[in-house]
Protein backbone atom coordinates (compact mmCIF):
# COMPACT_ATOMS: atom_id res chain seq x y z
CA UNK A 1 187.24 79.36 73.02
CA UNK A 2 190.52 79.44 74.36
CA UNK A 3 191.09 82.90 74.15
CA UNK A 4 187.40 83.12 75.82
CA UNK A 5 188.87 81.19 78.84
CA UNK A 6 191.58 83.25 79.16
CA UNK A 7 190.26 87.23 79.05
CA UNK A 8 187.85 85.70 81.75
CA UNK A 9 190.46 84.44 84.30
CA UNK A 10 192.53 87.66 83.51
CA UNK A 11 189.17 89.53 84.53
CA UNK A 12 189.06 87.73 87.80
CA UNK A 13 192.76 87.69 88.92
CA UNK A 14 192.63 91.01 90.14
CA UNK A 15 189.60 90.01 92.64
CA UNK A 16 191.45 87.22 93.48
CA UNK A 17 194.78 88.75 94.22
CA UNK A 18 192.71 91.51 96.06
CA UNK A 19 191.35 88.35 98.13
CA UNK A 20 194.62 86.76 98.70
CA UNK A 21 196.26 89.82 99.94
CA UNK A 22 193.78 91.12 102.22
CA UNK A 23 191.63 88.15 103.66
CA UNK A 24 193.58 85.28 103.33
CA UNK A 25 197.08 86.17 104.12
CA UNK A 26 195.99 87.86 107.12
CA UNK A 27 193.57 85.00 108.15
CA UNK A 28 196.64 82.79 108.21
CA UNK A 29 198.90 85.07 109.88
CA UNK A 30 195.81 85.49 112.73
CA UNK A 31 195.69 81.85 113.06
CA UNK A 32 199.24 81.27 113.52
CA UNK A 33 199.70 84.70 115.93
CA UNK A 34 197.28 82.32 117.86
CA UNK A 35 198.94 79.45 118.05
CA UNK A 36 202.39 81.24 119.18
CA UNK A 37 203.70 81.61 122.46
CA UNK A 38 206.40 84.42 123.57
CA UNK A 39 206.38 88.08 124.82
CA UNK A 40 206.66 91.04 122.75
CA UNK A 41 210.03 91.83 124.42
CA UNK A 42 211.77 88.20 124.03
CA UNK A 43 209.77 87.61 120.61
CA UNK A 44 206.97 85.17 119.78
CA UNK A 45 207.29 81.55 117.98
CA UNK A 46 204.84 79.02 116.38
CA UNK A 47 204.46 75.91 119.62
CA UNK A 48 200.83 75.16 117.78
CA UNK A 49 199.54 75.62 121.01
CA UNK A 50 195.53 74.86 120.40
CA UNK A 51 194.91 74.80 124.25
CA UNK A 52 194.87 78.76 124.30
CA UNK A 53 191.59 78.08 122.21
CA UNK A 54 189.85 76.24 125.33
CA UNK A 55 191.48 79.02 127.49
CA UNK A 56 190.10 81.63 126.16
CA UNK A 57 186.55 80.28 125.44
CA UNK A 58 186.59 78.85 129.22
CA UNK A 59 187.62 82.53 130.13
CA UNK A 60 185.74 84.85 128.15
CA UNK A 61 182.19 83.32 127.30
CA UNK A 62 179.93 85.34 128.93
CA UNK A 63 181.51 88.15 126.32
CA UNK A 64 180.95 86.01 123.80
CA UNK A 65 177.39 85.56 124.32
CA UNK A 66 176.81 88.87 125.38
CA UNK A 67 177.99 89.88 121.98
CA UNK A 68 175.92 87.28 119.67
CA UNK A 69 172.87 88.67 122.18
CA UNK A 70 173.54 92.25 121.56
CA UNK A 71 173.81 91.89 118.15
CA UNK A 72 171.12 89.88 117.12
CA UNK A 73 168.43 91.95 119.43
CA UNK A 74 170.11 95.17 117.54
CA UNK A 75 169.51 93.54 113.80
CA UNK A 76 166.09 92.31 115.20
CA UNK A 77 165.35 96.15 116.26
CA UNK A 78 167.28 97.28 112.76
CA UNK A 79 164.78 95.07 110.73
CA UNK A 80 161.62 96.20 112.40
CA UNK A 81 162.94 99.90 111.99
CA UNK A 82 164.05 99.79 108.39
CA UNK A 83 161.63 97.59 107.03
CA UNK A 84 158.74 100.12 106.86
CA UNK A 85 161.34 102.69 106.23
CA UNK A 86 162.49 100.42 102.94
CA UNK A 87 158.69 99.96 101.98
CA UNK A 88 157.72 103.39 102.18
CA UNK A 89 160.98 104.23 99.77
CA UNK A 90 160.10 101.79 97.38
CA UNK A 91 156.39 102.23 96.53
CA UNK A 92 155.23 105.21 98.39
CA UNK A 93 157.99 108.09 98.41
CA UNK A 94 157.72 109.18 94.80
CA UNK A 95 159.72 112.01 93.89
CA UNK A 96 161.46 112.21 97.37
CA UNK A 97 162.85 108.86 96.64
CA UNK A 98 166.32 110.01 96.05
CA UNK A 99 165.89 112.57 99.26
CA UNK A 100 165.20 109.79 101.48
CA UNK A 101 167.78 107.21 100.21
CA UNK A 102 170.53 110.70 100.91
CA UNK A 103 168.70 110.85 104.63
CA UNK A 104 169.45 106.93 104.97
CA UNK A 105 172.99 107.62 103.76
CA UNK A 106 173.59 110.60 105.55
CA UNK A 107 174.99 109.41 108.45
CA UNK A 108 177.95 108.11 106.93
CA UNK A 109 179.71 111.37 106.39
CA UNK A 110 180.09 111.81 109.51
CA UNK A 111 182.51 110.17 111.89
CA UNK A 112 181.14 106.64 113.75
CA UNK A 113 182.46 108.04 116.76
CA UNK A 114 180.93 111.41 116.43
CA UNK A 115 177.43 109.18 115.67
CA UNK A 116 177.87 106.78 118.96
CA UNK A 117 179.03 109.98 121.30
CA UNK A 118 175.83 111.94 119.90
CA UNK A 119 174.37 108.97 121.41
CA UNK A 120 175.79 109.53 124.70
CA UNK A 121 174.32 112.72 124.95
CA UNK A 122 171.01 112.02 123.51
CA UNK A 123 170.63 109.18 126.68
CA UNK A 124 172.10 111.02 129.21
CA UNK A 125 170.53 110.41 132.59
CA UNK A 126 169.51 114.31 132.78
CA UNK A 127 168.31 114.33 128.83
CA UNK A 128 164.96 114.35 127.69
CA UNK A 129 164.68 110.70 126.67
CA UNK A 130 165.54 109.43 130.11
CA UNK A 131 163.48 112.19 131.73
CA UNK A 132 160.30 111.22 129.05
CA UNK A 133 160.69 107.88 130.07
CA UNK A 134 161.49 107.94 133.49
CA UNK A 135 158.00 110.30 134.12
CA UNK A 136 155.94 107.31 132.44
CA UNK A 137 157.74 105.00 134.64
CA UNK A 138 159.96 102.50 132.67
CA UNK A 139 163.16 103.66 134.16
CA UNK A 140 162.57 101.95 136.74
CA UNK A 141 163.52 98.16 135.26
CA UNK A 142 167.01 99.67 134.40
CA UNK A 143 168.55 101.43 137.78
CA UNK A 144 166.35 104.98 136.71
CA UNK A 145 168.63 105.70 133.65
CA UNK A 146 169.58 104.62 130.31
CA UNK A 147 172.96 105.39 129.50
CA UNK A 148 175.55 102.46 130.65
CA UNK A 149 173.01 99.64 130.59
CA UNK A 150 172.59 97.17 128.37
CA UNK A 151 169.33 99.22 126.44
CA UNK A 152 172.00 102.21 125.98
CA UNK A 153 174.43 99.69 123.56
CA UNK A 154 172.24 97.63 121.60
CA UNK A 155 170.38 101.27 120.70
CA UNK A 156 173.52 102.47 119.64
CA UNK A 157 174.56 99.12 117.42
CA UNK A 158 170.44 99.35 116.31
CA UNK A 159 171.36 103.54 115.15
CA UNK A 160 174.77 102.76 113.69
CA UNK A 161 174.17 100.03 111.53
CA UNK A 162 170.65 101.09 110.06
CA UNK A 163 171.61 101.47 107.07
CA UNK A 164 173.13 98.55 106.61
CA UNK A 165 169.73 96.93 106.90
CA UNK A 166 167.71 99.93 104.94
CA UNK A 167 169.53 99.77 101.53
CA UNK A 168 169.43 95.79 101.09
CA UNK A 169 166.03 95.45 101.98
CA UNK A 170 165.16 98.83 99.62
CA UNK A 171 166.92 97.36 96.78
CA UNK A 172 165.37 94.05 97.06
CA UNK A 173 161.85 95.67 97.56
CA UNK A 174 162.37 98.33 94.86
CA UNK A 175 162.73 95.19 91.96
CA UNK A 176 159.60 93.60 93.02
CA UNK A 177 157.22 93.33 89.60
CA UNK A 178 154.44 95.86 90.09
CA UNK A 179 152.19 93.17 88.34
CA UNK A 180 152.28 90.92 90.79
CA UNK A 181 150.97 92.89 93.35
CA UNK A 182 148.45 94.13 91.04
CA UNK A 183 147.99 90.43 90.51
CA UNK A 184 147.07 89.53 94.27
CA UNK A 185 144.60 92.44 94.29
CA UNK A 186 142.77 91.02 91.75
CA UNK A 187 142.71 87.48 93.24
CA UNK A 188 140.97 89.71 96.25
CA UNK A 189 144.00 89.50 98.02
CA UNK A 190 143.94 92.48 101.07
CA UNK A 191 146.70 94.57 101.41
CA UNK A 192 148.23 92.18 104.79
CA UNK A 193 147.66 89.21 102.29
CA UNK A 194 149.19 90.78 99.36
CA UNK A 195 152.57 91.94 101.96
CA UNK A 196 152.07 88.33 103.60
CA UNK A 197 152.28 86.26 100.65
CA UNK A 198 153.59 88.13 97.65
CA UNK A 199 155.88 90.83 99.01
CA UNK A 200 157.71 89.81 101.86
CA UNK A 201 158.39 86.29 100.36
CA UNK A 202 159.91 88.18 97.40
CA UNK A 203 162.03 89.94 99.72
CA UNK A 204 163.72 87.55 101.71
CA UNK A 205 167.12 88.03 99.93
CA UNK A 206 166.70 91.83 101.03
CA UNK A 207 166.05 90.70 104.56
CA UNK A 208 169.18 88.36 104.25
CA UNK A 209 171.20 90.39 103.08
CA UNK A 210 170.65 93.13 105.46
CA UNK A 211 170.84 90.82 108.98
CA UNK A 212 174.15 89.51 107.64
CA UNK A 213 175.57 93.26 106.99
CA UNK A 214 174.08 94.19 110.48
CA UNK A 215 174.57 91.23 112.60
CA UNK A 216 178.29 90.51 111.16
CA UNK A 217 179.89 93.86 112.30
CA UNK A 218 177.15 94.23 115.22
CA UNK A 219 178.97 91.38 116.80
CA UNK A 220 182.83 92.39 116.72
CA UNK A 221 182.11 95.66 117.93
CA UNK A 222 183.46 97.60 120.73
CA UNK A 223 182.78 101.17 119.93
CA UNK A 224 179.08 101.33 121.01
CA UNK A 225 180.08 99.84 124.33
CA UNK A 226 182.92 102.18 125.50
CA UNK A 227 180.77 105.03 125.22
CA UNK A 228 177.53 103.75 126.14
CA UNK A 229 178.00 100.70 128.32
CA UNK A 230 180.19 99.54 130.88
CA UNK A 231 183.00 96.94 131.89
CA UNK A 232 179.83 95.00 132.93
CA UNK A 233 178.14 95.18 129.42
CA UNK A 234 181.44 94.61 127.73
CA UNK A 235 181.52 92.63 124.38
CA UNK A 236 184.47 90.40 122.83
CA UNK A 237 185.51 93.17 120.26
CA UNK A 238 186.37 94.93 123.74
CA UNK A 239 188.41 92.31 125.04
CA UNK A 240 190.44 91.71 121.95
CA UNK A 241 191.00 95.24 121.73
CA UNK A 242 191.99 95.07 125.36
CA UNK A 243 194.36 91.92 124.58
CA UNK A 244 195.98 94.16 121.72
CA UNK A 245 196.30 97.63 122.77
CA UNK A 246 196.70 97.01 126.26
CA UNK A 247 197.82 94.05 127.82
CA UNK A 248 199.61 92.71 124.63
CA UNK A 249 198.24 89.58 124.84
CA UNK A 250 199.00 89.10 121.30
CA UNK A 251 198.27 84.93 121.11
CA UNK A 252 194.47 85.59 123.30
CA UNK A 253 193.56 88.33 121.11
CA UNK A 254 194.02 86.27 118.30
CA UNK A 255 192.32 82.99 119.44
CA UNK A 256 189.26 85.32 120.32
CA UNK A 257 189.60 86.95 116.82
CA UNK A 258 189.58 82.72 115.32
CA UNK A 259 186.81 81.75 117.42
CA UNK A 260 184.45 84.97 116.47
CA UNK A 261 184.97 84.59 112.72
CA UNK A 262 184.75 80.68 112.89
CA UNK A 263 180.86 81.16 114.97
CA UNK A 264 179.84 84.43 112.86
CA UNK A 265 180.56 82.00 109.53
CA UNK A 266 179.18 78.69 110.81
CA UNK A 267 176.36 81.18 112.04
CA UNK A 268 175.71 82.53 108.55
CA UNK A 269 175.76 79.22 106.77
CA UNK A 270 173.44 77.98 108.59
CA UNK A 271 170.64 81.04 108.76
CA UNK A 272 171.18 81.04 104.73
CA UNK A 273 170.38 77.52 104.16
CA UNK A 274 167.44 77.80 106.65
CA UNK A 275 166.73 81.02 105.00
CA UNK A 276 166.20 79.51 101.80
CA UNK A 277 167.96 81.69 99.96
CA UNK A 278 171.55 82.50 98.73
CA UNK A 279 170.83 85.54 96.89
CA UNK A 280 172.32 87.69 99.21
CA UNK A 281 171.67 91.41 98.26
């Protein structure tokens, strides 16, 4: 038994040193950067100054909830997208499953800047999109043109993070027992019915899964806005990139870095235990 015990925490050390190295030592070393005070030329040290937290909350919170808005209307958008896609790839592609799970996939071999800049094209004010839309009329809620408004960056997180959403929710849907859909049919269950109470139920930790790989990265981004927004549609990822590339605010990055992760996981706990489900695919 002993010898059980032991090849099974020799099996997880490696995980565990893996997590030590790369989340938690430099979750600590964030947290202190934060508390620090200093320049980069005359050096920082550790005052544990917890006011900068306050500062930079009182400062920056329209970014903040700019970016928890952006990112939950893009995983709202990703959902509605990839859910039929997921469906269809499940129970009604056949043998062009493994085509269509490449097409979902595709995207990845290429560069995420290459993918948001495509973007930029693809809602330029002279391209077809904006001249399509503009003809039936609904350019006119947004200044006659897409790109550099808010619609421009949460259709860019929405593209970029699709697949985040599509494989969860396909992997969930694709273990569903056949039987008990067959089941519900013969309870006279219509097909809505059968989706309503049988399916979707079933794949909830699918749907969880998938908002929590979309939303998560959705909201610390900062990509989708350079290119397609502007310093009015600016999220927090861009003003901690700001803090650190450019004005070396070392200590404010950080505390913005703190506060994000500390929402995004009080966030997630909560929609899990409201979900109803911790089996997060």
């Amino acid at each position: 038994m002993t010898s059980k015990k032991s090849t099974a925490y020799l099996l997880v050390l490696p995980g565990l040193l893996w997590l030590a190295v790369f989340f938690v030592v430099p979750t600590i070393t964030l947290i202190s950067q934060s508390l620090q005070e200093g320049s980069l030329e005359l050096g920082y040290s550790l005052t544990w100054n917890f006011g900068i937290y306050g500062q930079v909350i009182s400062d920056y919170a329209p970014q903040f909830l700019r970016s928890l808005v952006y990112a939950g209307l893009a995983t709202l958008a990703a959902l509605i997208i990839a859910y039929p896609l997921a469906y269809t790839i499940a129970f009604k592609a056949g043998r062009w499953r493994n085509v269509l799970l490449i097409l979902v996939v595709a995207p990845f071999f290429t560069s995420f800047l290459v993918r948001t800049l495509a973007w930029k094209i693809i809602l330029a004010d002279e391209g077809w999109v904006a001249d399509v839309l503009r003809a039936v009329g609904l350019l006119s809620f947004t200044d006659d043109r897409l790109l550099a408004t808010p619609i421009a960056v949460v259709c860019g997180l929405t593209y970029n993070f699709l697949p985040f959403m599509t494989l969860p929710l396909y992997t969930s849907l694709e273990r569903l027992d056949g039987r008990l859909l067959e089941a519900a049919g013969d309870l006279y269950a219509n097909s809505f019915t059968t989706f309503r109470k049988v399916t979707f139920p079933l794949s909830l930790p699918g749907v969880v899964g998938g908002t929590l790989l979309t939303f998560i990265p959705a909201a610390g981004d900062y990509v989708n806005v350079e290119f397609l927004g502007t310093p009015q549609t600016s999220m927090i990822g861009n003003v901690v990139q700001s803090k650190f590339l450019v004005s070396l605010d070392y200590p404010g990055a950080a505390a913005l870095s703190v506060i994000l992760m500390v929402v995004i996981i009080s966030m997630v706990l909560v929609y899990v235990r409201r979900a109803g489900t911790e089996e997060l695919v």
